[in-house]
C-alpha atoms as a PDB file:
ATOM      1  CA  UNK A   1      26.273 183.497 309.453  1.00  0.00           C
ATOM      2  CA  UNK A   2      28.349 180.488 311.469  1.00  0.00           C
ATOM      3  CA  UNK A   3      29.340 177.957 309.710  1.00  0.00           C
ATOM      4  CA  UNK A   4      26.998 175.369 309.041  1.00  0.00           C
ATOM      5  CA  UNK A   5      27.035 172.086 309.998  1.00  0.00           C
ATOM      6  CA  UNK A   6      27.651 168.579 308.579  1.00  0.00           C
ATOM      7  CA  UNK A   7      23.300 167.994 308.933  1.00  0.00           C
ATOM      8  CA  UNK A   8      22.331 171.545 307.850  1.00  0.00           C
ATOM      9  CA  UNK A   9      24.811 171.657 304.733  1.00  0.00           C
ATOM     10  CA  UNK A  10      22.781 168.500 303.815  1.00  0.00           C
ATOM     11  CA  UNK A  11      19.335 169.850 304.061  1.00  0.00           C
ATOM     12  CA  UNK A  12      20.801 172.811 301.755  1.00  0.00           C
ATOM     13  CA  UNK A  13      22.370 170.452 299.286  1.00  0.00           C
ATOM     14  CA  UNK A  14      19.272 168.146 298.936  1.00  0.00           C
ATOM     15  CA  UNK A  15      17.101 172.155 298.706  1.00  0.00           C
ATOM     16  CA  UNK A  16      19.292 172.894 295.818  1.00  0.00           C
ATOM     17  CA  UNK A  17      19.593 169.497 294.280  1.00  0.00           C
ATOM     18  CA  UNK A  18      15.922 168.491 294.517  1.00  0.00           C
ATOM     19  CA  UNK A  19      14.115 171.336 292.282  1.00  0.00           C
ATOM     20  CA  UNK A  20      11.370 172.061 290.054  1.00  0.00           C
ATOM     21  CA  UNK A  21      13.530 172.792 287.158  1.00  0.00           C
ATOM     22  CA  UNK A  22      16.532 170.770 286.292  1.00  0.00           C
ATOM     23  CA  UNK A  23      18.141 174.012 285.060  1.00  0.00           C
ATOM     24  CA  UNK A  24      18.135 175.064 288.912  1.00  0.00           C
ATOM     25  CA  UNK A  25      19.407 171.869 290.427  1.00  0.00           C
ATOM     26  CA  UNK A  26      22.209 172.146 288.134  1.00  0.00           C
ATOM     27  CA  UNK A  27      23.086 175.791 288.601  1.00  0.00           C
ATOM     28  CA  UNK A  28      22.756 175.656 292.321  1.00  0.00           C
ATOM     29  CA  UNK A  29      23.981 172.381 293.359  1.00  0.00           C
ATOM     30  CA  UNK A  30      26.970 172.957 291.264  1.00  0.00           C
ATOM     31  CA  UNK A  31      27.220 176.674 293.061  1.00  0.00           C
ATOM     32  CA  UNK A  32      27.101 174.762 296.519  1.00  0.00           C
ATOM     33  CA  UNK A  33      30.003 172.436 295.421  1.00  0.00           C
ATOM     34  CA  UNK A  34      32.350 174.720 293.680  1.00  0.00           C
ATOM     35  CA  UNK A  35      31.336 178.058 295.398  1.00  0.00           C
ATOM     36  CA  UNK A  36      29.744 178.442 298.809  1.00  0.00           C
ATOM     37  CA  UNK A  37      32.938 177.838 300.679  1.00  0.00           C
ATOM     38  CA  UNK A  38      34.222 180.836 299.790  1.00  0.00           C
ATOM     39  CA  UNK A  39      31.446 183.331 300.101  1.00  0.00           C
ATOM     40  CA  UNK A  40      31.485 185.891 302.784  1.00  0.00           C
ATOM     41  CA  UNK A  41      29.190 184.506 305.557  1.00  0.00           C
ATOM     42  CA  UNK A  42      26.523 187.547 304.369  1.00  0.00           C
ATOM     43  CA  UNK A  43      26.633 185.690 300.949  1.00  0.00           C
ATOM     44  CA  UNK A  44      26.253 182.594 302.048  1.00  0.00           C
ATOM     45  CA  UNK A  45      23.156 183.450 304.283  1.00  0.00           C
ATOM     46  CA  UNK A  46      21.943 184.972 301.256  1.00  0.00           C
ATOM     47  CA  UNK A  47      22.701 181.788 298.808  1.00  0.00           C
ATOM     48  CA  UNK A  48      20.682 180.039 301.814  1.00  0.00           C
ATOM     49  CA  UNK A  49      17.697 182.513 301.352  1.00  0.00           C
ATOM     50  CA  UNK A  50      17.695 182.036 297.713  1.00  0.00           C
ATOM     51  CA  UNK A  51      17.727 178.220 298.004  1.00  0.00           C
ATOM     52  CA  UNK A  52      14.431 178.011 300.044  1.00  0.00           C
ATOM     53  CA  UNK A  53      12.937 180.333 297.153  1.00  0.00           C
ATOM     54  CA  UNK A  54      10.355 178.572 294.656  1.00  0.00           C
ATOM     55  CA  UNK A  55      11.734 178.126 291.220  1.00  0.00           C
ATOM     56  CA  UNK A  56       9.446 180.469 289.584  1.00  0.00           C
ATOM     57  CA  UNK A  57      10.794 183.457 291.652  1.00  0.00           C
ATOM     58  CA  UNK A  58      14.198 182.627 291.292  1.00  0.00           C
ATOM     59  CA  UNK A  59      14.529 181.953 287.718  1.00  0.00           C
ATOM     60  CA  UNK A  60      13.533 185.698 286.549  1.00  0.00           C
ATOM     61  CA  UNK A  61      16.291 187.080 288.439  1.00  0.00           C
ATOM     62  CA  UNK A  62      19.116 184.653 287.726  1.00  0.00           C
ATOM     63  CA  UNK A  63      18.067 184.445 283.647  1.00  0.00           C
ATOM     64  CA  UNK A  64      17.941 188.734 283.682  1.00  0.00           C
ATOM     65  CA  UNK A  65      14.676 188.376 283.008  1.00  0.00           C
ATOM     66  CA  UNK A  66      13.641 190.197 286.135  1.00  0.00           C
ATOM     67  CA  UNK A  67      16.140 192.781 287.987  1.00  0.00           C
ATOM     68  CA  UNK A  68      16.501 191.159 291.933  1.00  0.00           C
ATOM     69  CA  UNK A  69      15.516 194.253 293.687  1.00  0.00           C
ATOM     70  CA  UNK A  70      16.586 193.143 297.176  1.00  0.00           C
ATOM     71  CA  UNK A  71      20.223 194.519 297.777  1.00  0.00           C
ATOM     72  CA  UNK A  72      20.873 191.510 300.238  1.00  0.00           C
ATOM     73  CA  UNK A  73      20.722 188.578 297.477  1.00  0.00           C
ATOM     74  CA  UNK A  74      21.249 190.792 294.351  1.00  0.00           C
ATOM     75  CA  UNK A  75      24.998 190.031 294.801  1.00  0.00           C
ATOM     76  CA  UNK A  76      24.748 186.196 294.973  1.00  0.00           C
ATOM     77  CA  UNK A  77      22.119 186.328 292.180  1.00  0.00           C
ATOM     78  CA  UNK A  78      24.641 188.183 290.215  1.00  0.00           C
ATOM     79  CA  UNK A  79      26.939 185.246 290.544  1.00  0.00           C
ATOM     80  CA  UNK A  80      24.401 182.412 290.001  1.00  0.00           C
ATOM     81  CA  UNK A  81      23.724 184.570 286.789  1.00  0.00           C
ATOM     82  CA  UNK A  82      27.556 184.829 285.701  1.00  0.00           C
ATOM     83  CA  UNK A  83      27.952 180.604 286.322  1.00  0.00           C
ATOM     84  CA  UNK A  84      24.564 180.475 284.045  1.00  0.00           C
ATOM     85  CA  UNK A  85      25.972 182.929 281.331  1.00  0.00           C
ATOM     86  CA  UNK A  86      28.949 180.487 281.539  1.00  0.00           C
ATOM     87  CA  UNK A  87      27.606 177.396 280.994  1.00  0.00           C
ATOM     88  CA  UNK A  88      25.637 178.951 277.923  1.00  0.00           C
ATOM     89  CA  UNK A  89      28.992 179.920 276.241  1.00  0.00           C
ATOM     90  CA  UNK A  90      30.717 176.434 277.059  1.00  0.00           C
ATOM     91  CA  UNK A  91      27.880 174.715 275.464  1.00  0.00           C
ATOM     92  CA  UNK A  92      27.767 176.642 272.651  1.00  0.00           C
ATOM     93  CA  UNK A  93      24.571 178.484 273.419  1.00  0.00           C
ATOM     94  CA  UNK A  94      24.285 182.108 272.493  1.00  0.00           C
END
Protein backbone atom coordinates (compact mmCIF):
# COMPACT_ATOMS: atom_id res chain seq x y z
CA UNK A 1 0.00 0.00 0.00
CA UNK A 2 1.69 3.73 -0.81
CA UNK A 3 1.50 5.97 1.52
CA UNK A 4 -1.52 7.82 1.82
CA UNK A 5 -2.07 11.17 1.42
CA UNK A 6 -2.77 14.34 3.47
CA UNK A 7 -6.88 14.09 1.90
CA UNK A 8 -7.15 10.27 2.09
CA UNK A 9 -5.63 9.99 5.76
CA UNK A 10 -8.57 12.39 6.47
CA UNK A 11 -11.36 10.46 4.99
CA UNK A 12 -9.85 7.43 7.16
CA UNK A 13 -9.64 9.46 10.32
CA UNK A 14 -13.20 10.96 10.04
CA UNK A 15 -14.25 6.64 9.00
CA UNK A 16 -12.78 5.75 12.27
CA UNK A 17 -13.78 8.72 14.32
CA UNK A 18 -17.39 9.00 13.12
CA UNK A 19 -18.93 5.43 14.25
CA UNK A 20 -21.88 3.70 15.39
CA UNK A 21 -20.44 2.81 18.67
CA UNK A 22 -18.39 5.15 20.70
CA UNK A 23 -16.38 2.12 21.87
CA UNK A 24 -15.11 1.95 18.09
CA UNK A 25 -14.35 5.58 17.53
CA UNK A 26 -12.27 5.39 20.50
CA UNK A 27 -10.40 2.18 19.78
CA UNK A 28 -9.77 3.06 16.21
CA UNK A 29 -9.20 6.66 16.09
CA UNK A 30 -6.81 6.25 18.89
CA UNK A 31 -5.16 3.15 16.72
CA UNK A 32 -4.85 5.70 13.72
CA UNK A 33 -3.04 8.27 15.99
CA UNK A 34 -0.72 6.18 18.00
CA UNK A 35 -0.36 3.16 15.58
CA UNK A 36 -0.85 3.22 11.82
CA UNK A 37 2.45 4.84 11.13
CA UNK A 38 4.18 2.05 11.91
CA UNK A 39 2.32 -0.83 10.40
CA UNK A 40 3.72 -2.68 7.51
CA UNK A 41 1.95 -1.22 4.40
CA UNK A 42 -0.06 -4.92 4.25
CA UNK A 43 -1.33 -3.87 7.78
CA UNK A 44 -2.19 -0.75 7.09
CA UNK A 45 -4.27 -1.71 3.92
CA UNK A 46 -5.80 -4.06 6.16
CA UNK A 47 -6.55 -1.40 9.17
CA UNK A 48 -8.09 0.51 5.99
CA UNK A 49 -10.35 -2.55 5.14
CA UNK A 50 -11.43 -2.89 8.64
CA UNK A 51 -12.30 0.83 8.94
CA UNK A 52 -14.89 0.80 6.05
CA UNK A 53 -16.44 -2.34 7.96
CA UNK A 54 -19.95 -1.73 9.78
CA UNK A 55 -19.68 -1.77 13.50
CA UNK A 56 -21.63 -4.82 13.99
CA UNK A 57 -19.07 -6.96 12.01
CA UNK A 58 -16.21 -5.55 13.52
CA UNK A 59 -17.01 -5.62 17.08
CA UNK A 60 -17.29 -9.65 17.31
CA UNK A 61 -13.87 -10.00 16.17
CA UNK A 62 -12.05 -7.27 18.07
CA UNK A 63 -14.15 -8.17 21.62
CA UNK A 64 -13.16 -12.28 20.90
CA UNK A 65 -16.46 -12.75 20.59
CA UNK A 66 -16.14 -14.02 17.06
CA UNK A 67 -12.67 -15.58 15.70
CA UNK A 68 -11.72 -13.10 12.34
CA UNK A 69 -11.38 -15.87 9.93
CA UNK A 70 -9.76 -13.84 7.14
CA UNK A 71 -5.86 -14.28 7.48
CA UNK A 72 -5.38 -10.75 5.82
CA UNK A 73 -7.00 -8.58 8.81
CA UNK A 74 -6.76 -11.26 11.58
CA UNK A 75 -3.35 -9.68 12.41
CA UNK A 76 -4.52 -6.03 12.75
CA UNK A 77 -7.66 -7.30 14.55
CA UNK A 78 -5.35 -8.99 16.89
CA UNK A 79 -3.88 -5.64 17.72
CA UNK A 80 -7.11 -3.57 17.88
CA UNK A 81 -8.03 -6.46 20.37
CA UNK A 82 -4.68 -6.17 22.53
CA UNK A 83 -5.24 -1.92 22.70
CA UNK A 84 -9.02 -2.98 23.82
CA UNK A 85 -7.79 -5.63 26.44
CA UNK A 86 -5.59 -2.65 27.52
CA UNK A 87 -7.77 -0.09 28.08
CA UNK A 88 -10.01 -2.64 30.13
CA UNK A 89 -7.08 -3.25 32.60
CA UNK A 90 -6.16 0.60 32.87
CA UNK A 91 -9.65 1.33 33.76
CA UNK A 92 -10.00 -1.15 36.09
CA UNK A 93 -12.30 -3.39 34.11
CA UNK A 94 -11.88 -7.11 34.35
Amino acid sequence: MAALDTAALSRLRWRCTRRAMLEMDLLLGEFLEKEFSSLAPEEQAAFVELADCEDMKLWPWISGREACEDTRLASVVAMLRRRLDGAHTRNGAA
